[in-house]
PDB file of N, CA and C in Angstrom:
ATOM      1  N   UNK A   1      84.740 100.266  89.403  1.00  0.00           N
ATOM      2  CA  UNK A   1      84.675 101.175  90.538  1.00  0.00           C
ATOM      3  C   UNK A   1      85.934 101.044  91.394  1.00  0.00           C
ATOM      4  N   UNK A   2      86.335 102.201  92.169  1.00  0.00           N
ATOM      5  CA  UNK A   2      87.300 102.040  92.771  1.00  0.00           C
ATOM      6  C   UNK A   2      87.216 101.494  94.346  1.00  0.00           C
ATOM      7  N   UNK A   3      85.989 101.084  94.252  1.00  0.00           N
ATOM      8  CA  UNK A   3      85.640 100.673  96.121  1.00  0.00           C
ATOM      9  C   UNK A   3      85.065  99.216  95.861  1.00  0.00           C
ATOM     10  N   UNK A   4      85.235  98.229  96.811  1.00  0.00           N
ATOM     11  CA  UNK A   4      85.084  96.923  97.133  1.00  0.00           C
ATOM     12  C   UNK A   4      84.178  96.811  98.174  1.00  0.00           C
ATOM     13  N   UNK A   5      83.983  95.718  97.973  1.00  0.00           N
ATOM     14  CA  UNK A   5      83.080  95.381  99.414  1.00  0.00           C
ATOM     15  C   UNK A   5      83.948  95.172 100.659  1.00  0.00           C
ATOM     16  N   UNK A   6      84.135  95.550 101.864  1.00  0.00           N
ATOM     17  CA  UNK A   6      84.775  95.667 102.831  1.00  0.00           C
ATOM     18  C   UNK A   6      85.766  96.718 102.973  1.00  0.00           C
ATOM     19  N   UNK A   7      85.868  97.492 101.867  1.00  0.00           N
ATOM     20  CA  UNK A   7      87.167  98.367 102.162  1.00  0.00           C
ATOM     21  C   UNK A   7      86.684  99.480 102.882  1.00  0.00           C
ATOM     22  N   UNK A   8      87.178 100.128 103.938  1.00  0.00           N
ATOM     23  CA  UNK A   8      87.041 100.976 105.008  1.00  0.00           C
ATOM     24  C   UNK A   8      87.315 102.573 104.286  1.00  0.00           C
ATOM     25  N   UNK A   9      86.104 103.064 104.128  1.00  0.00           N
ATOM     26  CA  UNK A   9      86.126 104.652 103.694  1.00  0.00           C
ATOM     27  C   UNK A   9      85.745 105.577 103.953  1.00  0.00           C
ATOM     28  N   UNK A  10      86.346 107.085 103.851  1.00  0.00           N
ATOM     29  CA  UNK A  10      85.663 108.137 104.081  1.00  0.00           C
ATOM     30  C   UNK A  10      85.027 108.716 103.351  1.00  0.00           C
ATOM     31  N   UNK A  11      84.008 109.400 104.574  1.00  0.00           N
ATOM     32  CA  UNK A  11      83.019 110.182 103.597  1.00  0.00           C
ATOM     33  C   UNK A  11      83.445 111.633 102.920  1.00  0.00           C
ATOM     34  N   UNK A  12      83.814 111.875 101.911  1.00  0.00           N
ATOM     35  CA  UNK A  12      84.157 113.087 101.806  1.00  0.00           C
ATOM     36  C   UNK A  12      83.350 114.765 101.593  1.00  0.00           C
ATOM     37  N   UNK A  13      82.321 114.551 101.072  1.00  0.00           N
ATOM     38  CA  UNK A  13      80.669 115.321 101.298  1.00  0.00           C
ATOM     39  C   UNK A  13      79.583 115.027 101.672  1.00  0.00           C
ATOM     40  N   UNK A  14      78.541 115.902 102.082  1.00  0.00           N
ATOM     41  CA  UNK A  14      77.390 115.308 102.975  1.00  0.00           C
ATOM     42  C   UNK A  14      77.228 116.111 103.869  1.00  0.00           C
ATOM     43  N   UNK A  15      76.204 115.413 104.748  1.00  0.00           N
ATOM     44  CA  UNK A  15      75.902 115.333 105.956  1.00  0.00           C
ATOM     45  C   UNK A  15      76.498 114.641 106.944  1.00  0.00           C
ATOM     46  N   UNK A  16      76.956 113.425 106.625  1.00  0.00           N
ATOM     47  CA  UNK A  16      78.017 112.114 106.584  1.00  0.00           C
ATOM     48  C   UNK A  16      79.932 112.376 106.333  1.00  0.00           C
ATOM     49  N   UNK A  17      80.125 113.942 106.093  1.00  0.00           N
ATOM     50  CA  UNK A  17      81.449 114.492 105.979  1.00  0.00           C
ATOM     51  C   UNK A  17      82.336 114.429 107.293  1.00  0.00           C
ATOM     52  N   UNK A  18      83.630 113.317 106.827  1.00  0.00           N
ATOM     53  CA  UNK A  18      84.810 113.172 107.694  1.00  0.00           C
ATOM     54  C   UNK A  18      84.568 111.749 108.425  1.00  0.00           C
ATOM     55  N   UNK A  19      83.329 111.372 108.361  1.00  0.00           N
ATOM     56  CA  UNK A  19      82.963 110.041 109.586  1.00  0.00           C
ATOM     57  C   UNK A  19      83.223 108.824 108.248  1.00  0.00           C
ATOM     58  N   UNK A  20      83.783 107.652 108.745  1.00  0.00           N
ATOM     59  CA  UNK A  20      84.316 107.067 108.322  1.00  0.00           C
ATOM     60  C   UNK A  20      83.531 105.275 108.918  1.00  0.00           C
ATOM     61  N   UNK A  21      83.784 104.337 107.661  1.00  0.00           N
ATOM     62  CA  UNK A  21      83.039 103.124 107.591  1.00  0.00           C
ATOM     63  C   UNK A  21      83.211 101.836 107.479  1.00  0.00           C
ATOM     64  N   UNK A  22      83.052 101.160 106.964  1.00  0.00           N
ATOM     65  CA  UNK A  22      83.205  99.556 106.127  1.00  0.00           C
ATOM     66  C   UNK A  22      81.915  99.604 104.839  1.00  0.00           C
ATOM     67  N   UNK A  23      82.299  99.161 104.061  1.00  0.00           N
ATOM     68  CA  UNK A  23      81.725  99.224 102.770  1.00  0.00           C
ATOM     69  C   UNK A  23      80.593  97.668 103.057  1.00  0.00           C
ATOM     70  N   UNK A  24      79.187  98.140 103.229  1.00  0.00           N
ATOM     71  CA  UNK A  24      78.533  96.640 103.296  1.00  0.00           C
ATOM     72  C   UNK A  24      78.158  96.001 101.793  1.00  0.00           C
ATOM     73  N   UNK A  25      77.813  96.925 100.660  1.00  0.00           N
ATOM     74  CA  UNK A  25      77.519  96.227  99.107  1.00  0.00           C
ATOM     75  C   UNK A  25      77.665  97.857  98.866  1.00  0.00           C
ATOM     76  N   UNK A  26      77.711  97.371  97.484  1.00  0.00           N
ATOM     77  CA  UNK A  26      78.677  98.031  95.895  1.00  0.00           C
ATOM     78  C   UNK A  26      77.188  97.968  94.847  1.00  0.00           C
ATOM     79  N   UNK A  27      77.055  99.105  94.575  1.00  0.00           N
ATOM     80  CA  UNK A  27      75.857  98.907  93.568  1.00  0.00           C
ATOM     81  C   UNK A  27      76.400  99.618  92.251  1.00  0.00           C
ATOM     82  N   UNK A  28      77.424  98.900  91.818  1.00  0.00           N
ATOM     83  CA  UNK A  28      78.199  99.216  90.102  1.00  0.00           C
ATOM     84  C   UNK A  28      77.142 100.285  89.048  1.00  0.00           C
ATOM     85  N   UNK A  29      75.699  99.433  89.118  1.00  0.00           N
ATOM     86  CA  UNK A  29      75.018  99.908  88.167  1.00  0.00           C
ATOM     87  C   UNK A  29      74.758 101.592  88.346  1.00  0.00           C
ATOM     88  N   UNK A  30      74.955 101.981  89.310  1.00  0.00           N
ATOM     89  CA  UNK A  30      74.299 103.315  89.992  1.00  0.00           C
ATOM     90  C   UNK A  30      75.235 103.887  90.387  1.00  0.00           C
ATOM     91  N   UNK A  31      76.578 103.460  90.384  1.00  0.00           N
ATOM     92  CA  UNK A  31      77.929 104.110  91.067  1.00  0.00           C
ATOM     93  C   UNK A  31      77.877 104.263  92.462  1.00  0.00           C
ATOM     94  N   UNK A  32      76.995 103.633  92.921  1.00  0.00           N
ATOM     95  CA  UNK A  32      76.624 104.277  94.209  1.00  0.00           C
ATOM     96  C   UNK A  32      77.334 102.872  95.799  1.00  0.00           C
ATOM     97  N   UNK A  33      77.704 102.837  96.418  1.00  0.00           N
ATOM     98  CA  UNK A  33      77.835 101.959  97.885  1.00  0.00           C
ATOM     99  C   UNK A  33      77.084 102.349  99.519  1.00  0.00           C
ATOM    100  N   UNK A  34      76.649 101.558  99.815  1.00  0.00           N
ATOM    101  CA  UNK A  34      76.236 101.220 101.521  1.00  0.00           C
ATOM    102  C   UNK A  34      77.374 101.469 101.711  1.00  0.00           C
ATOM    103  N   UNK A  35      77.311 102.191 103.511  1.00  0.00           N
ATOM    104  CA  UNK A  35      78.257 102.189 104.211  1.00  0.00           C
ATOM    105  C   UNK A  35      77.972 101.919 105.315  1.00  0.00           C
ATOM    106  N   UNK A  36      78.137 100.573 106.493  1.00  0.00           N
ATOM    107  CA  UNK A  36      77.962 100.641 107.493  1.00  0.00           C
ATOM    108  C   UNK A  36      77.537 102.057 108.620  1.00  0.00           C
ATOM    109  N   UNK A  37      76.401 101.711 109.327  1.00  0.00           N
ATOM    110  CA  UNK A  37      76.268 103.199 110.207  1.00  0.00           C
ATOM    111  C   UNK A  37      76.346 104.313 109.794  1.00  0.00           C
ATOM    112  N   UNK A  38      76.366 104.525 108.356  1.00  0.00           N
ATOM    113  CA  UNK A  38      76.153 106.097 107.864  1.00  0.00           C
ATOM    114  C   UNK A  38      75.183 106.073 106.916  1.00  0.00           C
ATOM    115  N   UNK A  39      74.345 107.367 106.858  1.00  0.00           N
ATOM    116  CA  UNK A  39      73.462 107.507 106.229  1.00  0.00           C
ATOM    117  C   UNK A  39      72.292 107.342 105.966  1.00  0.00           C
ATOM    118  N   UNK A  40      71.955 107.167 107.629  1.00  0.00           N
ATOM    119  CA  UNK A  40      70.588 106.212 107.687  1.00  0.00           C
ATOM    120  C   UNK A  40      69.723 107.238 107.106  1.00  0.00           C
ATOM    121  N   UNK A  41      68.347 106.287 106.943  1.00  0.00           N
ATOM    122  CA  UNK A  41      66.700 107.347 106.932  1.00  0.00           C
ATOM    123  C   UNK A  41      65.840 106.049 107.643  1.00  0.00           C
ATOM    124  N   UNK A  42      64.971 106.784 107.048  1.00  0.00           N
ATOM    125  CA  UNK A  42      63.449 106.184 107.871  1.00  0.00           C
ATOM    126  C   UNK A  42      62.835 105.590 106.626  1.00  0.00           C
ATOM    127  N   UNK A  43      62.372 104.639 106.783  1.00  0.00           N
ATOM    128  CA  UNK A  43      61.562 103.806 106.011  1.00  0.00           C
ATOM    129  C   UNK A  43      60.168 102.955 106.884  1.00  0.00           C
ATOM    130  N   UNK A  44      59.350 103.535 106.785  1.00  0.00           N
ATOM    131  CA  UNK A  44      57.685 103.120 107.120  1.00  0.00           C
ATOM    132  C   UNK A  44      57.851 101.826 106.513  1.00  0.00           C
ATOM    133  N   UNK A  45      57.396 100.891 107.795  1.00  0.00           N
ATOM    134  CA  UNK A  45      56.858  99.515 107.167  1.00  0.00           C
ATOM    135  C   UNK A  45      55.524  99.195 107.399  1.00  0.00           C
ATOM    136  N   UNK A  46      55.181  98.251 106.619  1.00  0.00           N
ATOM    137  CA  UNK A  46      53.911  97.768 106.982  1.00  0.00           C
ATOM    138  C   UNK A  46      53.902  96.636 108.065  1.00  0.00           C
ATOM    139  N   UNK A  47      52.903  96.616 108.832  1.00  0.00           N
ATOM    140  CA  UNK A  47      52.907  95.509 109.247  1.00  0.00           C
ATOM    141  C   UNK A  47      52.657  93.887 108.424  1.00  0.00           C
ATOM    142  N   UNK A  48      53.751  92.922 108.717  1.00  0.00           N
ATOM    143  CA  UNK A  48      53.608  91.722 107.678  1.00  0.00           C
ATOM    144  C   UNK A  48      53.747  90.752 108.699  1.00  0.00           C
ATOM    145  N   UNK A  49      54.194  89.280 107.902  1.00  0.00           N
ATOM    146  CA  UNK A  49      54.373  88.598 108.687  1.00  0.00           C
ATOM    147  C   UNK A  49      55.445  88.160 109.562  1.00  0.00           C
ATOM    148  N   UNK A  50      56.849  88.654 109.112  1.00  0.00           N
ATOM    149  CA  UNK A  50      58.049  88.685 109.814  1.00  0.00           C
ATOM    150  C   UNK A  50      58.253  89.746 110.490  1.00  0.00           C
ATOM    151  N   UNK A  51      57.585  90.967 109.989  1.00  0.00           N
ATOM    152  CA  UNK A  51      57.502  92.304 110.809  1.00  0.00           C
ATOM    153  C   UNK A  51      55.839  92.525 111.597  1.00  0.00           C
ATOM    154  N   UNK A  52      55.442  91.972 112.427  1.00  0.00           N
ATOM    155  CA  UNK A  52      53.963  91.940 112.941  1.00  0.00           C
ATOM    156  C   UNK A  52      53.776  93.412 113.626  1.00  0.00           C
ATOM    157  N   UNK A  53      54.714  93.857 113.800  1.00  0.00           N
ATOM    158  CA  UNK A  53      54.424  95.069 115.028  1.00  0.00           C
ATOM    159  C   UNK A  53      54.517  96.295 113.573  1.00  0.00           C
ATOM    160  N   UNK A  54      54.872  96.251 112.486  1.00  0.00           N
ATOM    161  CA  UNK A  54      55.061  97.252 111.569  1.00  0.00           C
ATOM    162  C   UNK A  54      56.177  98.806 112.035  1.00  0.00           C
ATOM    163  N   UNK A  55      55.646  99.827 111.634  1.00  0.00           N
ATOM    164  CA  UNK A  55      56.786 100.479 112.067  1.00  0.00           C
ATOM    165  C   UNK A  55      57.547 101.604 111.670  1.00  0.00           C
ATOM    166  N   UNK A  56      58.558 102.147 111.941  1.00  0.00           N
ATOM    167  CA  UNK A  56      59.319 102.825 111.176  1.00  0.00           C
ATOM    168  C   UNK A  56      60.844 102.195 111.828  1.00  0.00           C
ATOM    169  N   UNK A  57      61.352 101.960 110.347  1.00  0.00           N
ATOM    170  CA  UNK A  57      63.147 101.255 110.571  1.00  0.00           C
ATOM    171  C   UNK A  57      64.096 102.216 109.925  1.00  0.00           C
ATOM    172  N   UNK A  58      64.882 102.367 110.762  1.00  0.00           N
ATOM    173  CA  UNK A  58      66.243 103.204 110.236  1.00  0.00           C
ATOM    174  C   UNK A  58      67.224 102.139 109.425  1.00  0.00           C
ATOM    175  N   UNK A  59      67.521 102.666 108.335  1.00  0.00           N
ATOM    176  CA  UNK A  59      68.184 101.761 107.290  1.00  0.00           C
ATOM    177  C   UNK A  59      69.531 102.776 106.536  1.00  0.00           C
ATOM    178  N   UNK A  60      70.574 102.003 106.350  1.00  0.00           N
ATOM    179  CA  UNK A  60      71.270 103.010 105.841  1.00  0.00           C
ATOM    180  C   UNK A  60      71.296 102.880 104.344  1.00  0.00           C
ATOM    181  N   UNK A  61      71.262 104.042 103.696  1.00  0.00           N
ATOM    182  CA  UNK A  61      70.929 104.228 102.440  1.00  0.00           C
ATOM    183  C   UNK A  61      72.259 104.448 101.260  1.00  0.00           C
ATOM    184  N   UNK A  62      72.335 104.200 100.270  1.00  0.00           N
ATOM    185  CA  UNK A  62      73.452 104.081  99.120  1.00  0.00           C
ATOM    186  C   UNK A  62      74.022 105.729  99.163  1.00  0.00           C
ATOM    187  N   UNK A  63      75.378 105.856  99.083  1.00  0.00           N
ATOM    188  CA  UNK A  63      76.283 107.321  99.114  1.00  0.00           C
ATOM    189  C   UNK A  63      76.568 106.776  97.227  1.00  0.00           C
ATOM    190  N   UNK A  64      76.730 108.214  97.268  1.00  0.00           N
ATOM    191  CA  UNK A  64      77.474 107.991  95.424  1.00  0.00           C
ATOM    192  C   UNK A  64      79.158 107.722  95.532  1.00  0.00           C
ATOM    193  N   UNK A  65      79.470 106.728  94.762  1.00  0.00           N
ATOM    194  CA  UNK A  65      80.870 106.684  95.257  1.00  0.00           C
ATOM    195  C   UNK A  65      81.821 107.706  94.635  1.00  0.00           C
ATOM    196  N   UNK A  66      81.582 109.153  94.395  1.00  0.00           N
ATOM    197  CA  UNK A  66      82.840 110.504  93.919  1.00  0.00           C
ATOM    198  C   UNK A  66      82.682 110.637  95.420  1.00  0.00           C
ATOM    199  N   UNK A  67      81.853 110.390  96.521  1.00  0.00           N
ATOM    200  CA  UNK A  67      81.743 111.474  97.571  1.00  0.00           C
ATOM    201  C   UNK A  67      82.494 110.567  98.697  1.00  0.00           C
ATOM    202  N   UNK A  68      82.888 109.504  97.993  1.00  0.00           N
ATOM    203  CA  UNK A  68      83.959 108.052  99.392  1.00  0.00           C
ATOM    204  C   UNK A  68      85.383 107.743  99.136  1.00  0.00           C
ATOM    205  N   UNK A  69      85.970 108.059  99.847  1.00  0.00           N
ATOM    206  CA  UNK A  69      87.564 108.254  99.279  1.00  0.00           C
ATOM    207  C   UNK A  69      88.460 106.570 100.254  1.00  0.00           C
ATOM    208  N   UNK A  70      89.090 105.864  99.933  1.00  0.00           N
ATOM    209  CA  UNK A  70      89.337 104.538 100.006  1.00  0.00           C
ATOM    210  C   UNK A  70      90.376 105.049 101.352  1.00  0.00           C
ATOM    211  N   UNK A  71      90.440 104.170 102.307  1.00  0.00           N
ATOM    212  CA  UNK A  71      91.679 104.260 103.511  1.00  0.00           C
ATOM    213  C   UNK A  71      92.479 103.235 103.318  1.00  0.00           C
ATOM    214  N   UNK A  72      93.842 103.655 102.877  1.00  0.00           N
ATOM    215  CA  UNK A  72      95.183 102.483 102.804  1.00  0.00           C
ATOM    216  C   UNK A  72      95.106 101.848 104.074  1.00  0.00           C
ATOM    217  N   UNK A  73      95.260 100.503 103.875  1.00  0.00           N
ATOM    218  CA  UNK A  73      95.530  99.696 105.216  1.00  0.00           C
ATOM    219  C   UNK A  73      96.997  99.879 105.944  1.00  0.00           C
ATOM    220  N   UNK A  74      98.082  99.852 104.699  1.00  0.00           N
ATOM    221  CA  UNK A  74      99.324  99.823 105.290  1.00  0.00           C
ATOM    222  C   UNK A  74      99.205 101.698 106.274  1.00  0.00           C
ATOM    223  N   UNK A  75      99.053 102.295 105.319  1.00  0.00           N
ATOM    224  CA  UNK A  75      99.452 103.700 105.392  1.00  0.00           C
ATOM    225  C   UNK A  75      98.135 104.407 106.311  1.00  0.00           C
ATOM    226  N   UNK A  76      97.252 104.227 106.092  1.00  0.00           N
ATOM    227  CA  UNK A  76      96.021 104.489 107.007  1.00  0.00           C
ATOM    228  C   UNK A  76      95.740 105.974 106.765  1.00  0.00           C
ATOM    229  N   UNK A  77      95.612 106.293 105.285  1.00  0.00           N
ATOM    230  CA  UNK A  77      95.458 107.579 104.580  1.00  0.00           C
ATOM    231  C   UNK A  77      94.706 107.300 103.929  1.00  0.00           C
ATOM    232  N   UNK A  78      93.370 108.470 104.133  1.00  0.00           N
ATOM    233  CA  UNK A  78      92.865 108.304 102.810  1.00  0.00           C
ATOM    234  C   UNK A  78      93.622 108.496 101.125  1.00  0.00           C
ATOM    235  N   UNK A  79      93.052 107.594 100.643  1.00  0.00           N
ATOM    236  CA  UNK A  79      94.044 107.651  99.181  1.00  0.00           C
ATOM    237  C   UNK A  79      93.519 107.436  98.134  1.00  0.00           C
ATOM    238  N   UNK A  80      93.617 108.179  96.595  1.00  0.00           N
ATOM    239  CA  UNK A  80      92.941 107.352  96.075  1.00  0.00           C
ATOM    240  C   UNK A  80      93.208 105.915  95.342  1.00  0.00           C
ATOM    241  N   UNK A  81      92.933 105.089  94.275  1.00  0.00           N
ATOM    242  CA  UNK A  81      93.656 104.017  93.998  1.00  0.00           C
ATOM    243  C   UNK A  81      93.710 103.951  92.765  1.00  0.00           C
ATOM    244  N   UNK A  82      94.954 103.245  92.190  1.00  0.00           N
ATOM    245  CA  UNK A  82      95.653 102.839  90.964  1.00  0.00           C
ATOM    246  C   UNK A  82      96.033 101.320  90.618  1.00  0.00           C
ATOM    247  N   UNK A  83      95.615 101.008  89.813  1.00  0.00           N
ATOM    248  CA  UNK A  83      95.513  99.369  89.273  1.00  0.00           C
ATOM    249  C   UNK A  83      97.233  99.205  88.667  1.00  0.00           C
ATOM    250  N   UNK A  84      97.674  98.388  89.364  1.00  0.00           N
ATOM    251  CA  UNK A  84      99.103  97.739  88.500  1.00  0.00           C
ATOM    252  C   UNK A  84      99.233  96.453  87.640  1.00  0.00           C
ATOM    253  N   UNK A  85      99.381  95.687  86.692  1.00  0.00           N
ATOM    254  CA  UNK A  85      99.625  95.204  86.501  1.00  0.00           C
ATOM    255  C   UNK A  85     101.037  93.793  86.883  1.00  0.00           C
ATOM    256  N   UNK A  86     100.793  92.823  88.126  1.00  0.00           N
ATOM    257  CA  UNK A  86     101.692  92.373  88.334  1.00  0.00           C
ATOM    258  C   UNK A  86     102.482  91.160  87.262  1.00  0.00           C
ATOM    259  N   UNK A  87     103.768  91.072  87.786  1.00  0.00           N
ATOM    260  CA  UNK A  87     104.398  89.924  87.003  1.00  0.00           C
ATOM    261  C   UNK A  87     103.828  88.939  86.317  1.00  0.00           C
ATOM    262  N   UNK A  88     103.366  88.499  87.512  1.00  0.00           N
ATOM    263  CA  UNK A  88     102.842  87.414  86.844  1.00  0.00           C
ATOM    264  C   UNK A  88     101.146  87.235  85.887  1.00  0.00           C
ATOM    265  N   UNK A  89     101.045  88.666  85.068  1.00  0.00           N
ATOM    266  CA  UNK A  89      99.743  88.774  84.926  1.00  0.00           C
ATOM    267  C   UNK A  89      98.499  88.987  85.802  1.00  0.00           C
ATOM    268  N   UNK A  90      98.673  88.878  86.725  1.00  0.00           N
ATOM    269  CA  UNK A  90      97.493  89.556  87.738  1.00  0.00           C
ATOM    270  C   UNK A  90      97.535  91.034  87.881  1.00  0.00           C
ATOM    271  N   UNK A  91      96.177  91.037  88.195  1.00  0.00           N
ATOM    272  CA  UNK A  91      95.627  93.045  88.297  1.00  0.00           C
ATOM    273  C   UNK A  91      95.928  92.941  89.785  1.00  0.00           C
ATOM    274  N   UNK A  92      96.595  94.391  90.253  1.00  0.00           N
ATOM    275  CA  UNK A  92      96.290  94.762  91.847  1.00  0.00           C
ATOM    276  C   UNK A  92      95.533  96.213  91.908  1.00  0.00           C
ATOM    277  N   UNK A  93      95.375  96.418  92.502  1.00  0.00           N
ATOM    278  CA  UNK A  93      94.673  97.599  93.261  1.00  0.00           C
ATOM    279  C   UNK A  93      96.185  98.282  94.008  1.00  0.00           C
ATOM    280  N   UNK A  94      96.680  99.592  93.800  1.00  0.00           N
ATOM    281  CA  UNK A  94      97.849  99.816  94.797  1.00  0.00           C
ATOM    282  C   UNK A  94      97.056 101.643  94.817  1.00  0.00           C
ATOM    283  N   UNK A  95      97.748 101.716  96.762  1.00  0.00           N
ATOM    284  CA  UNK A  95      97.379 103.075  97.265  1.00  0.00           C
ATOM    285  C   UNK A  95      98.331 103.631  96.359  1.00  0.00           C
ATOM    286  N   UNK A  96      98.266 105.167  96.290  1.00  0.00           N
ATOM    287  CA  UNK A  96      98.680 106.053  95.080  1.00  0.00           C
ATOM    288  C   UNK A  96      99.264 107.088  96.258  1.00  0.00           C
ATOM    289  N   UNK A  97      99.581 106.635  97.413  1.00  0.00           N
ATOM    290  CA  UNK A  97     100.281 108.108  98.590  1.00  0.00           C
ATOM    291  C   UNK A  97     101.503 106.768  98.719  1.00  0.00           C
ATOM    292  N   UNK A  98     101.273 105.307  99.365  1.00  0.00           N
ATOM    293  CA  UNK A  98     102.430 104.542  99.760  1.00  0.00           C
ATOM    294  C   UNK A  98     102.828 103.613  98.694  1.00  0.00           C
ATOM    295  N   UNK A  99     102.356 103.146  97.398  1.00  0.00           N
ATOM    296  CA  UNK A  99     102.603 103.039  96.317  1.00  0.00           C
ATOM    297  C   UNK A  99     102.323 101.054  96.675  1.00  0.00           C
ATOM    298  N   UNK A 100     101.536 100.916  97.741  1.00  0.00           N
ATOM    299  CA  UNK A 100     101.793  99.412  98.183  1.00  0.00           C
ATOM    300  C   UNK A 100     100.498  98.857  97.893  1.00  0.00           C
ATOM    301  N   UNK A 101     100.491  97.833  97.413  1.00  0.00           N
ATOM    302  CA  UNK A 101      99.508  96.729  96.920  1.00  0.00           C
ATOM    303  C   UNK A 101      98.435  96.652  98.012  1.00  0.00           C
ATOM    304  N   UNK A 102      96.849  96.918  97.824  1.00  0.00           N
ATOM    305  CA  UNK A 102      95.838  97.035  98.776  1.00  0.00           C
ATOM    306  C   UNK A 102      95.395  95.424  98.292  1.00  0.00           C
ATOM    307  N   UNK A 103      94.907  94.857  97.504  1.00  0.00           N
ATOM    308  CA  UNK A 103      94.796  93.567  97.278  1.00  0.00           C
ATOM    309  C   UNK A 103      94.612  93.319  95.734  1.00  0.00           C
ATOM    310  N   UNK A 104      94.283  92.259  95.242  1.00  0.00           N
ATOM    311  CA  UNK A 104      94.559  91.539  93.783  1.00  0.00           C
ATOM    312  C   UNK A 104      93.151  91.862  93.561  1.00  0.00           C
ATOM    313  N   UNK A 105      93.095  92.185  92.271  1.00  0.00           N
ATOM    314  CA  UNK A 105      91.625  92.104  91.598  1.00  0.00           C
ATOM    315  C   UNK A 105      91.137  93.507  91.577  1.00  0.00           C
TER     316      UNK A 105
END
Protein backbone atom coordinates (compact mmCIF):
# COMPACT_ATOMS: atom_id res chain seq x y z
CA UNK A 1 0.00 0.00 0.00
CA UNK A 2 1.03 3.35 -0.56
CA UNK A 3 -0.03 4.85 2.97
CA UNK A 4 1.69 4.18 6.44
CA UNK A 5 0.68 4.59 9.66
CA UNK A 6 1.14 8.27 10.57
CA UNK A 7 1.41 9.75 7.22
CA UNK A 8 -0.86 12.87 6.97
CA UNK A 9 -3.58 12.57 4.05
CA UNK A 10 -6.17 13.81 1.98
CA UNK A 11 -9.36 12.83 1.44
CA UNK A 12 -9.96 12.87 -2.11
CA UNK A 13 -13.90 11.53 -2.42
CA UNK A 14 -16.70 11.34 -0.05
CA UNK A 15 -18.42 13.07 2.22
CA UNK A 16 -14.93 13.53 3.91
CA UNK A 17 -13.69 15.45 0.37
CA UNK A 18 -10.64 18.01 0.75
CA UNK A 19 -10.46 17.65 4.83
CA UNK A 20 -7.35 16.28 5.65
CA UNK A 21 -5.73 13.79 8.63
CA UNK A 22 -3.10 11.50 10.30
CA UNK A 23 -3.38 7.94 9.36
CA UNK A 24 -4.30 6.01 12.90
CA UNK A 25 -4.01 1.97 11.37
CA UNK A 26 -3.63 0.49 7.82
CA UNK A 27 -5.87 -2.46 7.18
CA UNK A 28 -3.62 -4.07 4.03
CA UNK A 29 -6.09 -6.94 3.90
CA UNK A 30 -9.11 -4.67 2.79
CA UNK A 31 -7.05 -1.81 1.20
CA UNK A 32 -8.75 0.19 3.37
CA UNK A 33 -7.09 3.01 6.48
CA UNK A 34 -8.55 4.97 9.70
CA UNK A 35 -8.13 8.45 9.58
CA UNK A 36 -8.02 10.48 12.60
CA UNK A 37 -11.42 12.73 13.01
CA UNK A 38 -12.86 11.72 9.72
CA UNK A 39 -15.46 9.57 9.02
CA UNK A 40 -17.12 8.97 12.01
CA UNK A 41 -20.64 6.88 12.52
CA UNK A 42 -22.57 5.72 15.30
CA UNK A 43 -22.16 2.52 16.82
CA UNK A 44 -24.90 1.36 19.63
CA UNK A 45 -23.29 -0.18 22.59
CA UNK A 46 -24.41 -2.30 25.04
CA UNK A 47 -24.21 -1.67 28.33
CA UNK A 48 -21.02 -3.87 29.86
CA UNK A 49 -18.69 -3.71 32.29
CA UNK A 50 -16.17 -1.01 31.21
CA UNK A 51 -19.02 0.73 29.42
CA UNK A 52 -21.90 0.67 32.41
CA UNK A 53 -23.89 3.62 31.12
CA UNK A 54 -24.10 1.82 27.40
CA UNK A 55 -24.89 4.10 24.61
CA UNK A 56 -24.25 5.35 21.33
CA UNK A 57 -20.25 6.16 20.42
CA UNK A 58 -19.04 8.00 17.47
CA UNK A 59 -16.11 6.04 16.03
CA UNK A 60 -14.26 6.73 12.98
CA UNK A 61 -14.62 4.19 10.42
CA UNK A 62 -11.98 2.63 7.59
CA UNK A 63 -11.84 5.04 4.03
CA UNK A 64 -10.64 2.81 1.01
CA UNK A 65 -7.22 3.86 0.34
CA UNK A 66 -7.84 4.95 -3.98
CA UNK A 67 -9.98 7.73 -2.19
CA UNK A 68 -6.52 9.15 0.25
CA UNK A 69 -3.88 10.83 -1.56
CA UNK A 70 -0.36 11.05 0.69
CA UNK A 71 0.91 14.93 1.76
CA UNK A 72 4.82 15.43 1.08
CA UNK A 73 6.35 16.65 4.23
CA UNK A 74 9.14 18.56 2.49
CA UNK A 75 6.81 19.97 -0.27
CA UNK A 76 3.40 19.92 1.57
CA UNK A 77 1.52 18.69 -1.70
CA UNK A 78 -0.56 16.25 -2.03
CA UNK A 79 1.44 13.63 -4.06
CA UNK A 80 1.38 10.48 -5.05
CA UNK A 81 4.39 8.02 -4.13
CA UNK A 82 7.23 6.11 -5.83
CA UNK A 83 9.60 3.52 -4.22
CA UNK A 84 13.49 4.06 -5.07
CA UNK A 85 15.84 1.84 -4.59
CA UNK A 86 18.82 3.39 -2.50
CA UNK A 87 22.65 2.79 -2.68
CA UNK A 88 23.06 1.09 -0.29
CA UNK A 89 20.23 -1.50 -0.93
CA UNK A 90 17.49 -0.02 1.05
CA UNK A 91 13.80 0.70 -0.30
CA UNK A 92 12.56 4.48 0.12
CA UNK A 93 9.29 5.80 -0.41
CA UNK A 94 10.04 9.29 -2.56
CA UNK A 95 7.18 12.15 -3.33
CA UNK A 96 6.74 11.96 -7.22
CA UNK A 97 6.00 16.26 -7.48
CA UNK A 98 9.63 17.07 -5.26
CA UNK A 99 11.35 13.85 -6.14
CA UNK A 100 12.63 13.79 -2.18
CA UNK A 101 12.81 10.79 0.05
CA UNK A 102 9.47 10.67 2.47
CA UNK A 103 11.12 7.81 4.59
CA UNK A 104 12.87 4.18 4.23
CA UNK A 105 10.71 1.19 3.94
Amino acid sequence: MHIKKGDTVVVLSGKEKGKKGKVLRVLPGKNRAIVEALNFVTRHERPSQQNPQGGMLQIEAPLHSSNLMVICAKCGKPTRVGRRILDDGSKARVCKKCSEIMDLG
